[in-house]
PDB file of N, CA and C in Angstrom:
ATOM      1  N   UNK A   1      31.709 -58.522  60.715  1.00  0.00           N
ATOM      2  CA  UNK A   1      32.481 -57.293  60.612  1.00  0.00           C
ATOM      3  C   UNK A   1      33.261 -57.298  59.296  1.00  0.00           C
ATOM      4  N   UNK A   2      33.712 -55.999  58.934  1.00  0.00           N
ATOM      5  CA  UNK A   2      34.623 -56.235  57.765  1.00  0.00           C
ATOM      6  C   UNK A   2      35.535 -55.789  57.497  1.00  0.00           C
ATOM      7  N   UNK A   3      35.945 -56.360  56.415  1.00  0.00           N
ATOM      8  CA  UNK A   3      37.597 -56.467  56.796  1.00  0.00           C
ATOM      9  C   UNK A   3      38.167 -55.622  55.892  1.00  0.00           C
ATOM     10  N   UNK A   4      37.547 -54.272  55.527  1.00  0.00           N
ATOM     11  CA  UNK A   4      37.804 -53.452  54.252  1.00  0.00           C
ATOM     12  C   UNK A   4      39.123 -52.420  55.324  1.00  0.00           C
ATOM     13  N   UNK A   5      39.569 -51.877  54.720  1.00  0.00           N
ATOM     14  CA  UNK A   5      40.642 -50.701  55.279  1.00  0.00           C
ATOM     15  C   UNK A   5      39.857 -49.276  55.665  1.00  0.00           C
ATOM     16  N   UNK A   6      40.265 -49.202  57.053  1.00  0.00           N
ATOM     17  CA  UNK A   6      39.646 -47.679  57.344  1.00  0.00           C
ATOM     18  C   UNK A   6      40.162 -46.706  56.686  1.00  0.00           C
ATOM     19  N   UNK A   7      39.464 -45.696  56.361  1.00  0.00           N
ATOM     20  CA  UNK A   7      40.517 -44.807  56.024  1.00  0.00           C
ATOM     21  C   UNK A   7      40.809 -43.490  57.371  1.00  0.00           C
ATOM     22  N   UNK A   8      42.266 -42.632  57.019  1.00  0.00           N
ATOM     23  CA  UNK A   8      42.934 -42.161  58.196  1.00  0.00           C
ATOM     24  C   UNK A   8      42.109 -41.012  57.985  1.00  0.00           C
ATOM     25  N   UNK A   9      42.607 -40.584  59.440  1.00  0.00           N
ATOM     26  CA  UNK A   9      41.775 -39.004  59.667  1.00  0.00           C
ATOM     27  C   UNK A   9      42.107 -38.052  58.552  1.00  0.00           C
ATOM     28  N   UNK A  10      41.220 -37.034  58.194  1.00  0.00           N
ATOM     29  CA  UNK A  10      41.521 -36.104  56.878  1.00  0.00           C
ATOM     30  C   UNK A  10      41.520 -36.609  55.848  1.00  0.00           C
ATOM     31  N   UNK A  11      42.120 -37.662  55.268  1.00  0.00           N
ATOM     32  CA  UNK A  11      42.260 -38.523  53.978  1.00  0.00           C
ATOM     33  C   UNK A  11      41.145 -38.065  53.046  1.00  0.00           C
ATOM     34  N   UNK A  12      41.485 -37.445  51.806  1.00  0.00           N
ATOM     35  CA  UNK A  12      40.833 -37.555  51.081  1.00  0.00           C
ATOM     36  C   UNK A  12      39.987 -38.954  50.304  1.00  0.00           C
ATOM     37  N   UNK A  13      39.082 -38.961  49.783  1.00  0.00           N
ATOM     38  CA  UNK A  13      38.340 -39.840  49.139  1.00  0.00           C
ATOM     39  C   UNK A  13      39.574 -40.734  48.219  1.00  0.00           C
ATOM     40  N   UNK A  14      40.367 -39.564  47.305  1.00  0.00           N
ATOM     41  CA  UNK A  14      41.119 -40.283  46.125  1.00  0.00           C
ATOM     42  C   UNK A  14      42.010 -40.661  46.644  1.00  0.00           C
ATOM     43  N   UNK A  15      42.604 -40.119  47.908  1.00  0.00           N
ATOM     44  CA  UNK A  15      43.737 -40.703  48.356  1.00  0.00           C
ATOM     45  C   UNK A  15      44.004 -42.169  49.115  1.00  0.00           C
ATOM     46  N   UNK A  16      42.408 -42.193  49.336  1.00  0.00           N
ATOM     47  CA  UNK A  16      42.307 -43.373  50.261  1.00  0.00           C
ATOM     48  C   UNK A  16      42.477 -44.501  48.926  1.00  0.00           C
ATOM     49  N   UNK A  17      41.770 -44.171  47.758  1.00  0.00           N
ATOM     50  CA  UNK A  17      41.113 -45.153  47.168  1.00  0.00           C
ATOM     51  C   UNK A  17      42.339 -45.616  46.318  1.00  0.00           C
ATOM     52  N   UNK A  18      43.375 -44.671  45.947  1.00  0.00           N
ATOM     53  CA  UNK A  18      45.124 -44.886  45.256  1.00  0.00           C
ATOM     54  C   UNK A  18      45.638 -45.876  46.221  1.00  0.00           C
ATOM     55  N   UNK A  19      45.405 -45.731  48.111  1.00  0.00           N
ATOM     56  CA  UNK A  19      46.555 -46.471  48.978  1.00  0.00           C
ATOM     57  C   UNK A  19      45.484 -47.552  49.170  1.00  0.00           C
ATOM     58  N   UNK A  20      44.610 -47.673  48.894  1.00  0.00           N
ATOM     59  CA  UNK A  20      44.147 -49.149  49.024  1.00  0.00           C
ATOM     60  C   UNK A  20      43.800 -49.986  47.816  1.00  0.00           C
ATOM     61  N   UNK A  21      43.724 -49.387  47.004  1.00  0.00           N
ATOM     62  CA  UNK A  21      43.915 -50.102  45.264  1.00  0.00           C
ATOM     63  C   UNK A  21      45.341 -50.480  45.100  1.00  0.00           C
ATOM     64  N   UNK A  22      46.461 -49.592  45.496  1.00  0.00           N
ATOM     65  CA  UNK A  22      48.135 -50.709  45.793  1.00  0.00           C
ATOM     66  C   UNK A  22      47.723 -51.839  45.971  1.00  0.00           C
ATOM     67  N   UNK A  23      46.869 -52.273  47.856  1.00  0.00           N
ATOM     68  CA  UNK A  23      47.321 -53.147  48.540  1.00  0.00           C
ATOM     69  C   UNK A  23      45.567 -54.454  48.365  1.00  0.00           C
ATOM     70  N   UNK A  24      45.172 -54.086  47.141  1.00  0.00           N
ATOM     71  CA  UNK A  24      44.031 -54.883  46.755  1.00  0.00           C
ATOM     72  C   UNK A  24      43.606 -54.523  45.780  1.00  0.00           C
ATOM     73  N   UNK A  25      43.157 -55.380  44.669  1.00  0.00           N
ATOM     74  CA  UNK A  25      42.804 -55.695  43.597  1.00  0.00           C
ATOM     75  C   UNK A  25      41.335 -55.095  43.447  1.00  0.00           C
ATOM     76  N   UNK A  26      41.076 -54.579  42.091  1.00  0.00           N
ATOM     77  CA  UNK A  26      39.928 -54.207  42.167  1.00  0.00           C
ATOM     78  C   UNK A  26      39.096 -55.192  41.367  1.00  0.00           C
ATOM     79  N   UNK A  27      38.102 -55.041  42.676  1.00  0.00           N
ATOM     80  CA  UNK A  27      36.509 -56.239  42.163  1.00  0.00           C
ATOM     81  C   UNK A  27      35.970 -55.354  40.911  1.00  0.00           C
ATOM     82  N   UNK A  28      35.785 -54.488  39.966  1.00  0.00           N
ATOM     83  CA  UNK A  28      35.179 -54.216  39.702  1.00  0.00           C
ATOM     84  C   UNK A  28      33.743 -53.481  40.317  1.00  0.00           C
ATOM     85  N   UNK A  29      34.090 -53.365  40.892  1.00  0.00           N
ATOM     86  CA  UNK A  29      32.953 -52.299  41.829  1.00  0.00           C
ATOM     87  C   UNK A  29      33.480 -51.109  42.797  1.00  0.00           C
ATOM     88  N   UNK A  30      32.194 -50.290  43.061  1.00  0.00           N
ATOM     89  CA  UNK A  30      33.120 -49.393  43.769  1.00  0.00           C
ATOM     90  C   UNK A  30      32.584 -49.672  45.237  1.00  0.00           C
ATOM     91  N   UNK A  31      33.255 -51.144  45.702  1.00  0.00           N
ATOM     92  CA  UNK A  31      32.973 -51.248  47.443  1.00  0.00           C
ATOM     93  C   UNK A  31      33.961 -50.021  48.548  1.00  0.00           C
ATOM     94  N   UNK A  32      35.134 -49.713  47.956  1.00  0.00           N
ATOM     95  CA  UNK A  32      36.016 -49.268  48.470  1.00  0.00           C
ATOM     96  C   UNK A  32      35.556 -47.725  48.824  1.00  0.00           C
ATOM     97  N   UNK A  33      34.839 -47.219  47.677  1.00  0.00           N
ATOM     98  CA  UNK A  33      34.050 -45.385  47.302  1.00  0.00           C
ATOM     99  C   UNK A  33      32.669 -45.465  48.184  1.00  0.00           C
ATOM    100  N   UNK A  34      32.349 -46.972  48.097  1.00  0.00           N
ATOM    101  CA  UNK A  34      31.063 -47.335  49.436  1.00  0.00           C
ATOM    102  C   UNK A  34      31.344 -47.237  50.759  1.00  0.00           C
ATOM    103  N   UNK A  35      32.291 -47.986  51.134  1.00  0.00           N
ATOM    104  CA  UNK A  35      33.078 -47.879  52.637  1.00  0.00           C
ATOM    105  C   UNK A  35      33.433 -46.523  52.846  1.00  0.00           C
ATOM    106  N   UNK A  36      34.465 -45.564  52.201  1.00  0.00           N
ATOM    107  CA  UNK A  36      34.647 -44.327  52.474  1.00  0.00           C
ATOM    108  C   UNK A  36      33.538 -43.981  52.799  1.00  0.00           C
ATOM    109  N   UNK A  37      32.478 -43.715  51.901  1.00  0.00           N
ATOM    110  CA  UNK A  37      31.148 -43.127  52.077  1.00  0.00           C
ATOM    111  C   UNK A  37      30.752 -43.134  53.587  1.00  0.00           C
ATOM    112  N   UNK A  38      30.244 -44.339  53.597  1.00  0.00           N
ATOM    113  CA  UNK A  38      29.651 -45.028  54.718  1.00  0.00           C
ATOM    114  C   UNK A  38      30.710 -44.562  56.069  1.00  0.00           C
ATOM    115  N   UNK A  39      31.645 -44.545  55.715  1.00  0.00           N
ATOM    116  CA  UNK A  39      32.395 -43.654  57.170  1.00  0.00           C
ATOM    117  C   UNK A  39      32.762 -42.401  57.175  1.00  0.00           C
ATOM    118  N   UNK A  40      33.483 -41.720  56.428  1.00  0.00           N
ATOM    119  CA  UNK A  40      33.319 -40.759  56.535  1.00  0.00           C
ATOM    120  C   UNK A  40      32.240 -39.032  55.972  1.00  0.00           C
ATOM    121  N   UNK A  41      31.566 -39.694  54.860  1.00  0.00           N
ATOM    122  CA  UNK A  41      31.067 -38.590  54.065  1.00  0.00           C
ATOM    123  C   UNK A  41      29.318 -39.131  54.170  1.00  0.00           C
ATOM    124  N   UNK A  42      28.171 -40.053  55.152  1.00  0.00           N
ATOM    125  CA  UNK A  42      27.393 -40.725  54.791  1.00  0.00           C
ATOM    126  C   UNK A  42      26.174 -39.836  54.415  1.00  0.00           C
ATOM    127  N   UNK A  43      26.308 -38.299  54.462  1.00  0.00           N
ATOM    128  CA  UNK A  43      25.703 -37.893  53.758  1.00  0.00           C
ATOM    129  C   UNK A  43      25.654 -37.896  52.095  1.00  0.00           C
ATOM    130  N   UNK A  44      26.643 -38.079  51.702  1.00  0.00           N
ATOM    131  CA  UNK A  44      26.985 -37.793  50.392  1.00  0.00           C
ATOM    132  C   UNK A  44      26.198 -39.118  49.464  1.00  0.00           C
ATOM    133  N   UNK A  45      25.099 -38.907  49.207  1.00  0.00           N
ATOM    134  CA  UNK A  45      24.418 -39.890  48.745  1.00  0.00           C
ATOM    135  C   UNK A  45      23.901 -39.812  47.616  1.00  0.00           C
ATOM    136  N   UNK A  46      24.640 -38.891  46.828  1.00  0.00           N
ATOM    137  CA  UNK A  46      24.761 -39.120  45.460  1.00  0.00           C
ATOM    138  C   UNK A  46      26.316 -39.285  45.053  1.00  0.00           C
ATOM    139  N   UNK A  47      27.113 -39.539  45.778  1.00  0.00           N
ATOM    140  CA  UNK A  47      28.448 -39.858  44.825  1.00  0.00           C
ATOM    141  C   UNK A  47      28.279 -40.879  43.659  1.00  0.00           C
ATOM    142  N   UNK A  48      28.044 -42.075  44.304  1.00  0.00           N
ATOM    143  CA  UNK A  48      27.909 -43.026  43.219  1.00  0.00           C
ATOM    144  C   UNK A  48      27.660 -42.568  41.939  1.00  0.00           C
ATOM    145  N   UNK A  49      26.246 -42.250  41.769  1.00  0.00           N
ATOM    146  CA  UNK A  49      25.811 -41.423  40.747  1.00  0.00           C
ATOM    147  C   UNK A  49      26.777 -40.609  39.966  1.00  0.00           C
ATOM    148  N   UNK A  50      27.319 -39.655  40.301  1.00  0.00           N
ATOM    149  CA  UNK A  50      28.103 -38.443  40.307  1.00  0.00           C
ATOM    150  C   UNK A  50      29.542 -39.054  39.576  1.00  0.00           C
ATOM    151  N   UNK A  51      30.283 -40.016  40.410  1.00  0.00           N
ATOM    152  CA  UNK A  51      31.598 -40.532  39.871  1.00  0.00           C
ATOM    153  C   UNK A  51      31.192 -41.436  38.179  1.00  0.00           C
ATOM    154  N   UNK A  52      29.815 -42.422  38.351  1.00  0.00           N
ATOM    155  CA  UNK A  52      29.754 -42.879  37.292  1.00  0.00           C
ATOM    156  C   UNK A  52      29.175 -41.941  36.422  1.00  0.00           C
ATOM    157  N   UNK A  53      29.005 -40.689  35.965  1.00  0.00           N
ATOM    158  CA  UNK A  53      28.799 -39.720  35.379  1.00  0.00           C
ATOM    159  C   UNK A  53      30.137 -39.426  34.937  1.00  0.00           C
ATOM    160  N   UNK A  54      30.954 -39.643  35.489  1.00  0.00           N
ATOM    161  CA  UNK A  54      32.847 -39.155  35.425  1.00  0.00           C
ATOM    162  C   UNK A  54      33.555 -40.599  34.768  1.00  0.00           C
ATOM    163  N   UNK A  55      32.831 -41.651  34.397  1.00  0.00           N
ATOM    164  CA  UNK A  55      33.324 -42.601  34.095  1.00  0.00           C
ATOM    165  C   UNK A  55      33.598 -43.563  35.000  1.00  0.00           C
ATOM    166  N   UNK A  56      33.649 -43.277  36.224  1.00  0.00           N
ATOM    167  CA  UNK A  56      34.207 -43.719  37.286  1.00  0.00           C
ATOM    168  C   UNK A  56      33.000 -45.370  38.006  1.00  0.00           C
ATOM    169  N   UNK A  57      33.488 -46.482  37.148  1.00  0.00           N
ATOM    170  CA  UNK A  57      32.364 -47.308  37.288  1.00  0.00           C
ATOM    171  C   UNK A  57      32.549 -48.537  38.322  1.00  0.00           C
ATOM    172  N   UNK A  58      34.261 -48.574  38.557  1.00  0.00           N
ATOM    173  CA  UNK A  58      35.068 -48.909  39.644  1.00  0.00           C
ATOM    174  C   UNK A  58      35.384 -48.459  40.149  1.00  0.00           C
ATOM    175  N   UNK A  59      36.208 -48.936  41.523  1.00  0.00           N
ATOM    176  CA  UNK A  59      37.388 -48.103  42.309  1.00  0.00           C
ATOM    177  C   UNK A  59      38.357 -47.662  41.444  1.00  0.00           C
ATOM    178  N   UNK A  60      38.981 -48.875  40.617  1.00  0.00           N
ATOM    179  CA  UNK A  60      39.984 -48.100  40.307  1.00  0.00           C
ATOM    180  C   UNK A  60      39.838 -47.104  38.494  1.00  0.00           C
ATOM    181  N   UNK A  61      38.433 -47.266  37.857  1.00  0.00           N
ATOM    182  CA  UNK A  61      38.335 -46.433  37.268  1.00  0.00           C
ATOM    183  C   UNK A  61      37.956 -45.505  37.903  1.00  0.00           C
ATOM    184  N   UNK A  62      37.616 -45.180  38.974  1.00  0.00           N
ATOM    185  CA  UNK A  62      37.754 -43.255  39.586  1.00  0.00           C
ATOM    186  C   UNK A  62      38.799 -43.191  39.553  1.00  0.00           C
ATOM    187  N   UNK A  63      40.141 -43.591  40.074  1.00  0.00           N
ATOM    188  CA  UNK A  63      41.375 -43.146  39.492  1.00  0.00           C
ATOM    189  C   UNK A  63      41.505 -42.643  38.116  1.00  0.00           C
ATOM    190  N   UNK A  64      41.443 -43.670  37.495  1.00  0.00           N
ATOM    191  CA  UNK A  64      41.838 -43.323  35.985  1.00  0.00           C
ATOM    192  C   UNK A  64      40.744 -42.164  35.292  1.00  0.00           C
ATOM    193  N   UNK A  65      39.610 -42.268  35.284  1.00  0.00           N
ATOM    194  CA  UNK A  65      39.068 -41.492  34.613  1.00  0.00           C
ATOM    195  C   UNK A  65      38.179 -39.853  35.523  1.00  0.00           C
ATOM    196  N   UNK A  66      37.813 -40.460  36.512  1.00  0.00           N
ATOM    197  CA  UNK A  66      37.734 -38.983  37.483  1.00  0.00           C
ATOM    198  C   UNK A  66      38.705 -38.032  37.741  1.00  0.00           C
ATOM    199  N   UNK A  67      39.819 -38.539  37.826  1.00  0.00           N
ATOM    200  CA  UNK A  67      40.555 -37.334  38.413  1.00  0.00           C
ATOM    201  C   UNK A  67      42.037 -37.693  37.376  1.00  0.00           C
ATOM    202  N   UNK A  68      42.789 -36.683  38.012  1.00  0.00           N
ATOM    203  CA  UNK A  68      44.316 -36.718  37.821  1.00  0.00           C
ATOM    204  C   UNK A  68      45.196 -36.189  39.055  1.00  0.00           C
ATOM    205  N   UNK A  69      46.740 -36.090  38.364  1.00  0.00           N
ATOM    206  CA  UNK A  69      47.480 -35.564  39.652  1.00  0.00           C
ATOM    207  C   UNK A  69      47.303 -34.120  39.276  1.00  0.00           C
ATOM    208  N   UNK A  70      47.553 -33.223  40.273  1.00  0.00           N
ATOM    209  CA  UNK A  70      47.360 -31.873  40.428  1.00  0.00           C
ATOM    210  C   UNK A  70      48.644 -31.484  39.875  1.00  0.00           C
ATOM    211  N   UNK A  71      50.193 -31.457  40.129  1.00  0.00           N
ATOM    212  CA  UNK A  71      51.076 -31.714  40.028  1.00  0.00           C
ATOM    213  C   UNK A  71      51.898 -32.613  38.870  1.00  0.00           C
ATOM    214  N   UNK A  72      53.166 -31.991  38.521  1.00  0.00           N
ATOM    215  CA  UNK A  72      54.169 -32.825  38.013  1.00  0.00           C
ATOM    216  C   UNK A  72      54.762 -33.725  39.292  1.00  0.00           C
ATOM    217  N   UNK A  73      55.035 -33.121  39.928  1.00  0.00           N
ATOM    218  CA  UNK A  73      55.608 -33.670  41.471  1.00  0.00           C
ATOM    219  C   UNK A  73      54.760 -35.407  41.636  1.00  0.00           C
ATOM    220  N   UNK A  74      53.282 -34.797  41.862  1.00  0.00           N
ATOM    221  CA  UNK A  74      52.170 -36.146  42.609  1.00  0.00           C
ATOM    222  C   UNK A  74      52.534 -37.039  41.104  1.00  0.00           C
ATOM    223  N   UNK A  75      52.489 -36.624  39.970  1.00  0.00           N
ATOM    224  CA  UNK A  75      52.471 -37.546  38.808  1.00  0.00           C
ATOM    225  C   UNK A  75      53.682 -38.348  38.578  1.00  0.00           C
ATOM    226  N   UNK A  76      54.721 -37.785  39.149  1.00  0.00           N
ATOM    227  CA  UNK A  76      56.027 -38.734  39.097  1.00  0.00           C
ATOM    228  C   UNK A  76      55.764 -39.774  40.111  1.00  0.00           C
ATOM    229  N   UNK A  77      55.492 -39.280  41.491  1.00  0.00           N
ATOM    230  CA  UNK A  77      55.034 -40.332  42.289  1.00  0.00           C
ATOM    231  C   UNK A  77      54.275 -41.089  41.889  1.00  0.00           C
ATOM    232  N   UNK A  78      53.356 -41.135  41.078  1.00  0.00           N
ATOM    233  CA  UNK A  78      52.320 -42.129  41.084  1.00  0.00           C
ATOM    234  C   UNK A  78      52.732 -42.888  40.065  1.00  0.00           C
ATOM    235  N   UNK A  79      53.853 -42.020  39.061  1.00  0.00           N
ATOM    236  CA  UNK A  79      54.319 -43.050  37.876  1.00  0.00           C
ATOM    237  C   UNK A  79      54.840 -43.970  38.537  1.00  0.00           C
ATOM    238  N   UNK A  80      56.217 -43.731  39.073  1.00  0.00           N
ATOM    239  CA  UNK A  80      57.326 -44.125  40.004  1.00  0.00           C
ATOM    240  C   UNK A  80      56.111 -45.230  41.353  1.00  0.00           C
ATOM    241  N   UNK A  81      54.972 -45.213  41.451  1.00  0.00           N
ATOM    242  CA  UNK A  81      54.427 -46.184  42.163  1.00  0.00           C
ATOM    243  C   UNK A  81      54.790 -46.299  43.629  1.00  0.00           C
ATOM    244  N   UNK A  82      55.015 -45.107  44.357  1.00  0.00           N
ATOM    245  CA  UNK A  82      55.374 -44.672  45.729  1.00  0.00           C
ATOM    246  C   UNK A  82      54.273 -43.614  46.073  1.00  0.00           C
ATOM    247  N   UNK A  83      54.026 -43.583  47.536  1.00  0.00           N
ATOM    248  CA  UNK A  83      53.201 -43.316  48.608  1.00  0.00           C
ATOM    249  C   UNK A  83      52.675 -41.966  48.027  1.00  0.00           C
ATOM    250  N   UNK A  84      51.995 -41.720  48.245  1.00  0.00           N
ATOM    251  CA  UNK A  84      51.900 -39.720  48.371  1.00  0.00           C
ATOM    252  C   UNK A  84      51.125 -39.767  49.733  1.00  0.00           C
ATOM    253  N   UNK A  85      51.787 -38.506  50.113  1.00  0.00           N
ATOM    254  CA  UNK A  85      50.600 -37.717  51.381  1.00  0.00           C
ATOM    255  C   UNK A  85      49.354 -37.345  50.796  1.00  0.00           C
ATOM    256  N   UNK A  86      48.829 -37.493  51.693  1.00  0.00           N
ATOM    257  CA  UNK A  86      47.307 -36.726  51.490  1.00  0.00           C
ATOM    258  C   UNK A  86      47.698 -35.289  52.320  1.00  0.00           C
ATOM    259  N   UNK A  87      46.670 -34.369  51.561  1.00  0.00           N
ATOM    260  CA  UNK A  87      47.048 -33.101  52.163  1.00  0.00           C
ATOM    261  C   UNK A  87      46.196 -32.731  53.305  1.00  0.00           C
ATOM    262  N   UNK A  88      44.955 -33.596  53.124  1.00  0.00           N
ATOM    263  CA  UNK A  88      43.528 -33.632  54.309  1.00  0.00           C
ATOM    264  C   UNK A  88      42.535 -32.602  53.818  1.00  0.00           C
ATOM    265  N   UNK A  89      41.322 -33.139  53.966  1.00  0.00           N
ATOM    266  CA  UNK A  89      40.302 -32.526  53.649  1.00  0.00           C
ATOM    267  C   UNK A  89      39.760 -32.519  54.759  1.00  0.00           C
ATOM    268  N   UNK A  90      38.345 -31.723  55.154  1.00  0.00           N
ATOM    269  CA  UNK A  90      37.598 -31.494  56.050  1.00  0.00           C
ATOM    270  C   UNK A  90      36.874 -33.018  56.184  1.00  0.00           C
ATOM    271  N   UNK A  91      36.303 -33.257  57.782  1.00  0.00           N
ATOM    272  CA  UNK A  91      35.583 -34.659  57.667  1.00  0.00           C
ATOM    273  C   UNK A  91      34.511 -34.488  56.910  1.00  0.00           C
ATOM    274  N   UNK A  92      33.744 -35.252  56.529  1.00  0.00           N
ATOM    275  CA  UNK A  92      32.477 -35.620  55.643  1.00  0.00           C
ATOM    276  C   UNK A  92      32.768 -34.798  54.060  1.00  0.00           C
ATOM    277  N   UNK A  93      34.062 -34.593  53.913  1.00  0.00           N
ATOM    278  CA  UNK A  93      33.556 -34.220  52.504  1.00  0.00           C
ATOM    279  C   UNK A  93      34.314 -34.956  51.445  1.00  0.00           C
ATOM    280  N   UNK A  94      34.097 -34.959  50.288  1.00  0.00           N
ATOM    281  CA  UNK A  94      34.061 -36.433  49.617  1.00  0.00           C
ATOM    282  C   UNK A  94      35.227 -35.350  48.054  1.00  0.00           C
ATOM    283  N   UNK A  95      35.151 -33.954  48.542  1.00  0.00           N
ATOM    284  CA  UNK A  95      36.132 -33.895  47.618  1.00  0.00           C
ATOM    285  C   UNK A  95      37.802 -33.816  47.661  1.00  0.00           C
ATOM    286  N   UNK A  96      38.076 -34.181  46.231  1.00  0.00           N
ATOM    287  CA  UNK A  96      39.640 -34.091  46.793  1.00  0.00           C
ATOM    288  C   UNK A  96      41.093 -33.468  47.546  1.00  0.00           C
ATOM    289  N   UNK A  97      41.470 -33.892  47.981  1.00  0.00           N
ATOM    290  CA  UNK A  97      42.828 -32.895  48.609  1.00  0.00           C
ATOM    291  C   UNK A  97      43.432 -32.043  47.347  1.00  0.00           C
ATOM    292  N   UNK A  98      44.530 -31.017  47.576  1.00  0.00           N
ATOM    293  CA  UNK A  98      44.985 -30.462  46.660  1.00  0.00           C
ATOM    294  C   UNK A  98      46.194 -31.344  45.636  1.00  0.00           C
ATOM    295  N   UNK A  99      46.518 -32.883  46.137  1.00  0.00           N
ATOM    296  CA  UNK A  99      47.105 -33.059  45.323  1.00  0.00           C
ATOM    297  C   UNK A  99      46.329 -33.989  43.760  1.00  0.00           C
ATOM    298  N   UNK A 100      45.288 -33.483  43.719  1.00  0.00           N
ATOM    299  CA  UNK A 100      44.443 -34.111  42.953  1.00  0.00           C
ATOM    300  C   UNK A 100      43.984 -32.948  41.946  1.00  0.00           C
ATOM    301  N   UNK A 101      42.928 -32.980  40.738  1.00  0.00           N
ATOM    302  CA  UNK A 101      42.139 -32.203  40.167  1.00  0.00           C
ATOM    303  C   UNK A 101      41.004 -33.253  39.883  1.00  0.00           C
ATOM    304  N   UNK A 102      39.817 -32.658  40.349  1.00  0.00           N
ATOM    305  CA  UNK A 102      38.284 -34.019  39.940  1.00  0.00           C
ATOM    306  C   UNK A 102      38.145 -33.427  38.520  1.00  0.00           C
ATOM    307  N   UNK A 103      37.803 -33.901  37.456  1.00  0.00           N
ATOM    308  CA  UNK A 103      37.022 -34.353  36.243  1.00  0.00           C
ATOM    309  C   UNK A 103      35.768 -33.440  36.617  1.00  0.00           C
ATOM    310  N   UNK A 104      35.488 -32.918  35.894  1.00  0.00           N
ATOM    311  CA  UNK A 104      33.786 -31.890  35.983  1.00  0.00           C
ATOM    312  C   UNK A 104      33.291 -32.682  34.744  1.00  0.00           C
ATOM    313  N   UNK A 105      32.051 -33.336  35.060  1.00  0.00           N
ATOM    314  CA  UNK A 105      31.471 -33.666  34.063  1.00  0.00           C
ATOM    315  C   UNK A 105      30.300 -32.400  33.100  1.00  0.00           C
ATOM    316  N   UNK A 106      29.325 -32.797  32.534  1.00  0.00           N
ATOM    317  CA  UNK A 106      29.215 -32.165  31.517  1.00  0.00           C
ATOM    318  C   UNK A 106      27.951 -31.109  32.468  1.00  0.00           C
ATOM    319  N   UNK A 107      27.136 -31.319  33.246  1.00  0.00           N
ATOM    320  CA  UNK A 107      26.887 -30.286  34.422  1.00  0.00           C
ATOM    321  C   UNK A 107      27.630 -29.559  35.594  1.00  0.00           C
ATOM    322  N   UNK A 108      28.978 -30.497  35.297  1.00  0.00           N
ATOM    323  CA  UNK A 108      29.842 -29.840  36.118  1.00  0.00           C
ATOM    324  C   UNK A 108      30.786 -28.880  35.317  1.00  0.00           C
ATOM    325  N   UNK A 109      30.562 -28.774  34.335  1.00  0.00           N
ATOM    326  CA  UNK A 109      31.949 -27.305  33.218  1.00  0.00           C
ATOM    327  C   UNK A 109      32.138 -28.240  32.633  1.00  0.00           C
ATOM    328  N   UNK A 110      31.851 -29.161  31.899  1.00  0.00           N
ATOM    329  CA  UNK A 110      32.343 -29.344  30.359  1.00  0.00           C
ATOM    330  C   UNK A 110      33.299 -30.179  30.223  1.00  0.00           C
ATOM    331  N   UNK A 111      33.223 -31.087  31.092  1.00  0.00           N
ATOM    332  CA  UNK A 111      34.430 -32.351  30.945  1.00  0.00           C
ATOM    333  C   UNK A 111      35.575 -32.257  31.405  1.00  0.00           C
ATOM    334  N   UNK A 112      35.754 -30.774  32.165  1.00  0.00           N
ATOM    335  CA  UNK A 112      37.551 -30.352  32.082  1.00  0.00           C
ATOM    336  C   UNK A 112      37.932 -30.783  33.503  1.00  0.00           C
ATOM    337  N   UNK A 113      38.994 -30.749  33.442  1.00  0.00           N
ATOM    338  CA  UNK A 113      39.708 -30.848  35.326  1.00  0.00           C
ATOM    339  C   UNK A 113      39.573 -29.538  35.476  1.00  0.00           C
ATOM    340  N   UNK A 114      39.576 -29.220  36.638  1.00  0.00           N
ATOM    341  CA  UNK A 114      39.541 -28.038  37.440  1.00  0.00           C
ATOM    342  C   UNK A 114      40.055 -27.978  38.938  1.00  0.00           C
ATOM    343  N   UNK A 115      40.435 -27.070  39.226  1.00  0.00           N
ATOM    344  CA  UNK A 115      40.450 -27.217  40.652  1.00  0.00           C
ATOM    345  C   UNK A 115      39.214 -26.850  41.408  1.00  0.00           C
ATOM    346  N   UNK A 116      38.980 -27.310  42.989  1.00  0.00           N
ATOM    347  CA  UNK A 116      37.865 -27.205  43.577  1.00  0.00           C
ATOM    348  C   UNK A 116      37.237 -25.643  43.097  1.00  0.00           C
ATOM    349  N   UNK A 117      38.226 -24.926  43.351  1.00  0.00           N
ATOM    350  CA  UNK A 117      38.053 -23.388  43.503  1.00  0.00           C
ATOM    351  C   UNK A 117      37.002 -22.787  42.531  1.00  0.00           C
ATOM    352  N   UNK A 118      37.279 -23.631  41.411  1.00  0.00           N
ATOM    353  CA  UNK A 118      36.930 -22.950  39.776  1.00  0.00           C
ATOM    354  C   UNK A 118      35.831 -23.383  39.832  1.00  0.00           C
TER     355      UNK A 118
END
């Protein structure tokens, strides 16, 4: 069995992957974007693909280079290195809550953040 962290009901993908990159070090891989997968989103079987298109070649480079905070608010928190809520996403879907913006790569609009909407 293993001993990775579930993630909570609703939890977005990024949110899971910020509160468990605190409380563990990243291997250099994205086991953590695998586990989410594998429980909640296991259709989504091109993320991998998709995030390392975004730079995203670890766990914790999907932080850094996939996304950002949506917010001045989420960005002080995350400077300041305290909790954020997740706002909840629908089950199986692998994109972010609103306190996030994903990275659109270059089939996705041109490199820019965006919100889901756009």
């Amino acid at each position: 069995m293993t001993d990775l962290p579930t993630p909570v009901d609703h939890e977005c993908l990024i949110c899971f992957l910020y509160r468990v990159g605190s409380d563990h070090p990243c291997k250099q891989s994205l086991r953590f974007l695998k586990h989410y997968r594998d429980l909640v989103a296991p259709r989504a079987t091109a993320l991998e693909r998709k995030v390392q298109l975004l730079g995203g070649y670890c766990d914790c480079e999907v932080l850094m280079n996939a996304v950002r905070p949506a917010s001045a608010e989420t960005a002080r928190l995350l400077d300041a290195g305290k909790d954020i809520v997740c706002h909840g996403v629908r089950r199986g879907s692998i994109q972010p809550c609103d306190q996030w913006l994903m990275r659109r790569g270059v089939q996705w609009g041109g490199g820019q953040f965006r919100r889901k909407s756009a």
